[in-house]
PDB file of N, CA and C in Angstrom:
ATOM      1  N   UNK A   1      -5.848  33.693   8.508  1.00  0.00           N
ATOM      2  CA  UNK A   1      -6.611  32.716   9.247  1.00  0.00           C
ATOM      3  C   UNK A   1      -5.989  31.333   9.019  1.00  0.00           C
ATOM      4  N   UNK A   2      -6.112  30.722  10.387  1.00  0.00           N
ATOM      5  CA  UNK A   2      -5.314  29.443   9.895  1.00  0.00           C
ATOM      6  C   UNK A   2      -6.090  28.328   9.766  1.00  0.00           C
ATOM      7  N   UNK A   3      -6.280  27.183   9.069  1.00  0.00           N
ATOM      8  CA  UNK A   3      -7.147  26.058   8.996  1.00  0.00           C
ATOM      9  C   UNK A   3      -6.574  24.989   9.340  1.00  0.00           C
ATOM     10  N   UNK A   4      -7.056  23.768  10.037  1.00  0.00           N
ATOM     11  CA  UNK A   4      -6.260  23.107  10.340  1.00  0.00           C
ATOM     12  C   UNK A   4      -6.125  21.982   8.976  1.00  0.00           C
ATOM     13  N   UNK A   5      -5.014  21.360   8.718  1.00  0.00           N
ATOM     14  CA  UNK A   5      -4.291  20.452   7.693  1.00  0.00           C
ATOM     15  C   UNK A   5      -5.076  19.528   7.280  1.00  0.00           C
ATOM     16  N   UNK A   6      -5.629  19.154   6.252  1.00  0.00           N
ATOM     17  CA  UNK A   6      -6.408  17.842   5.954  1.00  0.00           C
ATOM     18  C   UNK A   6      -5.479  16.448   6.080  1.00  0.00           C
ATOM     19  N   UNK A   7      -5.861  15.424   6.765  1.00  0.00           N
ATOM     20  CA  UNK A   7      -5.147  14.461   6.552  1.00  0.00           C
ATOM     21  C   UNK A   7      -5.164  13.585   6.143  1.00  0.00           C
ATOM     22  N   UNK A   8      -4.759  13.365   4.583  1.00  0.00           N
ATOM     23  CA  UNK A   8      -5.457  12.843   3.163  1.00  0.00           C
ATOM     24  C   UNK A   8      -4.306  12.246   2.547  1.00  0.00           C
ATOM     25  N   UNK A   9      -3.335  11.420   3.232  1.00  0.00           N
ATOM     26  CA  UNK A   9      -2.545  10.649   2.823  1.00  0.00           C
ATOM     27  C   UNK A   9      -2.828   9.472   3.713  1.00  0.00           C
ATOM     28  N   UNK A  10      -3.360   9.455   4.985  1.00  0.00           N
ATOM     29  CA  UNK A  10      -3.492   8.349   5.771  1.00  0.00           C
ATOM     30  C   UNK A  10      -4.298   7.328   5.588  1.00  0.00           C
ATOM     31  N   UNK A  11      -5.251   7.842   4.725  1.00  0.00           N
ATOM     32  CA  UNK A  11      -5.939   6.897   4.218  1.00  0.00           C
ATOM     33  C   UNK A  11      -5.364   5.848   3.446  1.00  0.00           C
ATOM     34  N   UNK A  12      -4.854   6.620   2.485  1.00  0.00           N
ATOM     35  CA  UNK A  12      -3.978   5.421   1.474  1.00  0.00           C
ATOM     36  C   UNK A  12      -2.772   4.507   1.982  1.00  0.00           C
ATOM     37  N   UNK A  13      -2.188   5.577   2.821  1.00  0.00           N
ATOM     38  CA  UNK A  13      -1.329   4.552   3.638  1.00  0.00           C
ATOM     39  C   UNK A  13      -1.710   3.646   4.588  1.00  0.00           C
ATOM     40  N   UNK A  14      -2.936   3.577   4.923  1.00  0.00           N
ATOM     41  CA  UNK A  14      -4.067   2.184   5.326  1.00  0.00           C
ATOM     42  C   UNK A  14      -4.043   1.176   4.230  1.00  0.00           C
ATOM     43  N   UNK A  15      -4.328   1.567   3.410  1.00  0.00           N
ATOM     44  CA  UNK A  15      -4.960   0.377   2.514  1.00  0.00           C
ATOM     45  C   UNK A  15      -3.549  -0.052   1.903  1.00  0.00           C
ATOM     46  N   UNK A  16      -2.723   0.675   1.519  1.00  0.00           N
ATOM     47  CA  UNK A  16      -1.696   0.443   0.901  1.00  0.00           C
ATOM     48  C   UNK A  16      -0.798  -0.684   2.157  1.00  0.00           C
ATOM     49  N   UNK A  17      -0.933  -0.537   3.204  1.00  0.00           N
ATOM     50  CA  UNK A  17      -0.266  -1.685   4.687  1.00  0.00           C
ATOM     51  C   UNK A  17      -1.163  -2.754   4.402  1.00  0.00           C
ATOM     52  N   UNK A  18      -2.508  -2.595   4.328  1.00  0.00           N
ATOM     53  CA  UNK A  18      -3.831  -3.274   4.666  1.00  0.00           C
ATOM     54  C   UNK A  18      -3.662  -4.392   3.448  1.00  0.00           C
ATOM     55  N   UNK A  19      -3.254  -3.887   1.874  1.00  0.00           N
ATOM     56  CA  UNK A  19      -3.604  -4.652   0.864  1.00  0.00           C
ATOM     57  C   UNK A  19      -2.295  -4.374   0.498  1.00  0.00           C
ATOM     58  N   UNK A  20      -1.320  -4.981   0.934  1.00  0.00           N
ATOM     59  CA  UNK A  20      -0.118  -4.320  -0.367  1.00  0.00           C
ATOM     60  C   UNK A  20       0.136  -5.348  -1.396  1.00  0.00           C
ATOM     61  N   UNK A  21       0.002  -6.972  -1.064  1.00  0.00           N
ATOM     62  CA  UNK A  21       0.250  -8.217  -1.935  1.00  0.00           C
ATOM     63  C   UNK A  21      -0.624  -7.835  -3.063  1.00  0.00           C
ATOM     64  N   UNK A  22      -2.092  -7.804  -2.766  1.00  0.00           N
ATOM     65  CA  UNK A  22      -3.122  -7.663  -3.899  1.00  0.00           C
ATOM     66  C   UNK A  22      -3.003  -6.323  -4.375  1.00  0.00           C
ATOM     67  N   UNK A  23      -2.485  -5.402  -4.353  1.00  0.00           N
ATOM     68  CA  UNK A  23      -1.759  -4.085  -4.887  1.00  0.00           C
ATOM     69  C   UNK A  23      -0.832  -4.366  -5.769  1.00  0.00           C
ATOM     70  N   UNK A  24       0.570  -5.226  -5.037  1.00  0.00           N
ATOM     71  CA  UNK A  24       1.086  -5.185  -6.348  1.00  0.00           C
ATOM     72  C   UNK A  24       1.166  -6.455  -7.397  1.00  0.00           C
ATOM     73  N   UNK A  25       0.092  -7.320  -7.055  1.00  0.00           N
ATOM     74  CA  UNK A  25      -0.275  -8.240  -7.538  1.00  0.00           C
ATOM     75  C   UNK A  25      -1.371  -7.454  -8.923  1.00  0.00           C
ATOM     76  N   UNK A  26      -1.913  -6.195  -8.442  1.00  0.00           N
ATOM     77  CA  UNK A  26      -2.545  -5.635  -9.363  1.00  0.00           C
ATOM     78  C   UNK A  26      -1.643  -4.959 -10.534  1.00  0.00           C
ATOM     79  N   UNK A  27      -0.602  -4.211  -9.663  1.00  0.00           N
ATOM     80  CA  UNK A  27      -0.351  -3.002 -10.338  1.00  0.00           C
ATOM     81  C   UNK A  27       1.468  -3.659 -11.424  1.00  0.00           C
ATOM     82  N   UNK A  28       1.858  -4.746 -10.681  1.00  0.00           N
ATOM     83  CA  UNK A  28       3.031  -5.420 -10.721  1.00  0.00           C
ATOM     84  C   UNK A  28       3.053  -6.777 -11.103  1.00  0.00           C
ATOM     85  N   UNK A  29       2.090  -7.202 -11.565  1.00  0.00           N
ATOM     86  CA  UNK A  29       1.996  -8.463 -11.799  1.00  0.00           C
ATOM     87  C   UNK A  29       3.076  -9.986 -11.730  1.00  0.00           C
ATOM     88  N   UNK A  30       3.992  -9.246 -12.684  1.00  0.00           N
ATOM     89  CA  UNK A  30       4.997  -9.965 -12.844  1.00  0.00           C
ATOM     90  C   UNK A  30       6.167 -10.456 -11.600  1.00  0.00           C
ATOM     91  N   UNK A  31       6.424  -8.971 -11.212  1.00  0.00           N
ATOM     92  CA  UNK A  31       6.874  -8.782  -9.711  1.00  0.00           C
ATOM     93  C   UNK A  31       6.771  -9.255  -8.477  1.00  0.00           C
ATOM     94  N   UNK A  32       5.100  -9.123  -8.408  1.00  0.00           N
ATOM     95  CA  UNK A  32       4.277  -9.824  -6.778  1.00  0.00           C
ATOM     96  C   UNK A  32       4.522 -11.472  -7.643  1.00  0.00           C
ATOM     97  N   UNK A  33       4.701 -12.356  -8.872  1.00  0.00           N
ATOM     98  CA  UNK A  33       4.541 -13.753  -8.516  1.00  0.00           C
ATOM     99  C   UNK A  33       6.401 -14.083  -8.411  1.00  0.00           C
ATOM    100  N   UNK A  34       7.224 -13.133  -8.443  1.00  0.00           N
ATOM    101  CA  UNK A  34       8.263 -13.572  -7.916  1.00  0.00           C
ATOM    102  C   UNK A  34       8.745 -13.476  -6.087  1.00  0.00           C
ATOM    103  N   UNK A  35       7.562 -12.565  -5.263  1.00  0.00           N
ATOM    104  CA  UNK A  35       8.225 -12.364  -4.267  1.00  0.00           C
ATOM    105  C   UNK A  35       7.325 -13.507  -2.977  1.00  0.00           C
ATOM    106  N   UNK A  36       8.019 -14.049  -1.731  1.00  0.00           N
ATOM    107  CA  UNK A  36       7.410 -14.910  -1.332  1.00  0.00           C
ATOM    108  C   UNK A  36       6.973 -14.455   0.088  1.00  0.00           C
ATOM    109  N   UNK A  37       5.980 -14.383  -0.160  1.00  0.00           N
ATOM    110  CA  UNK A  37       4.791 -13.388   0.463  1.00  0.00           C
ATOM    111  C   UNK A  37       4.944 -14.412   2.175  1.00  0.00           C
ATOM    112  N   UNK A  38       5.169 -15.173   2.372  1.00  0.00           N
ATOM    113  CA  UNK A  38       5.420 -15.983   3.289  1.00  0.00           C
ATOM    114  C   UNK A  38       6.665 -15.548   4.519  1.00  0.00           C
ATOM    115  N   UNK A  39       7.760 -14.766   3.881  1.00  0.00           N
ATOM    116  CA  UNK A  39       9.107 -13.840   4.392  1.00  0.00           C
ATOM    117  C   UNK A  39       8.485 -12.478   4.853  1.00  0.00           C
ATOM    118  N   UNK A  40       8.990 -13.451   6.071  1.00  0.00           N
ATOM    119  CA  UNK A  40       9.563 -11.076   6.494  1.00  0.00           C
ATOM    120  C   UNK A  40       9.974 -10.462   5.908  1.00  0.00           C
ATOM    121  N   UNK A  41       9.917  -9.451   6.103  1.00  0.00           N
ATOM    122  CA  UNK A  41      10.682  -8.495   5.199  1.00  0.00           C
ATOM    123  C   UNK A  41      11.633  -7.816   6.550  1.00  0.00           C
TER     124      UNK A  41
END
């Protein structure tokens, strides 16, 4: 029987687009106050 796929990465890859400064401002501290959030990437 086949079930269809849960799709349980999309979520995070929301929030992770949605919040990524205050992410790695959380998780990277040091990192996010060297990069200038102002630039394209």
């Amino acid at each position: 029987m086949d079930f269809p796929r849960a799709d349980l990465d999309s979520p995070w890859k929301h929030i992770l687009r949605t919040y990524f400064p205050q992410a790695m401002q959380f998780f990277f501290p040091n990192t996010a106050a060297l990069i200038d959030w102002e630039q394209p990437y």
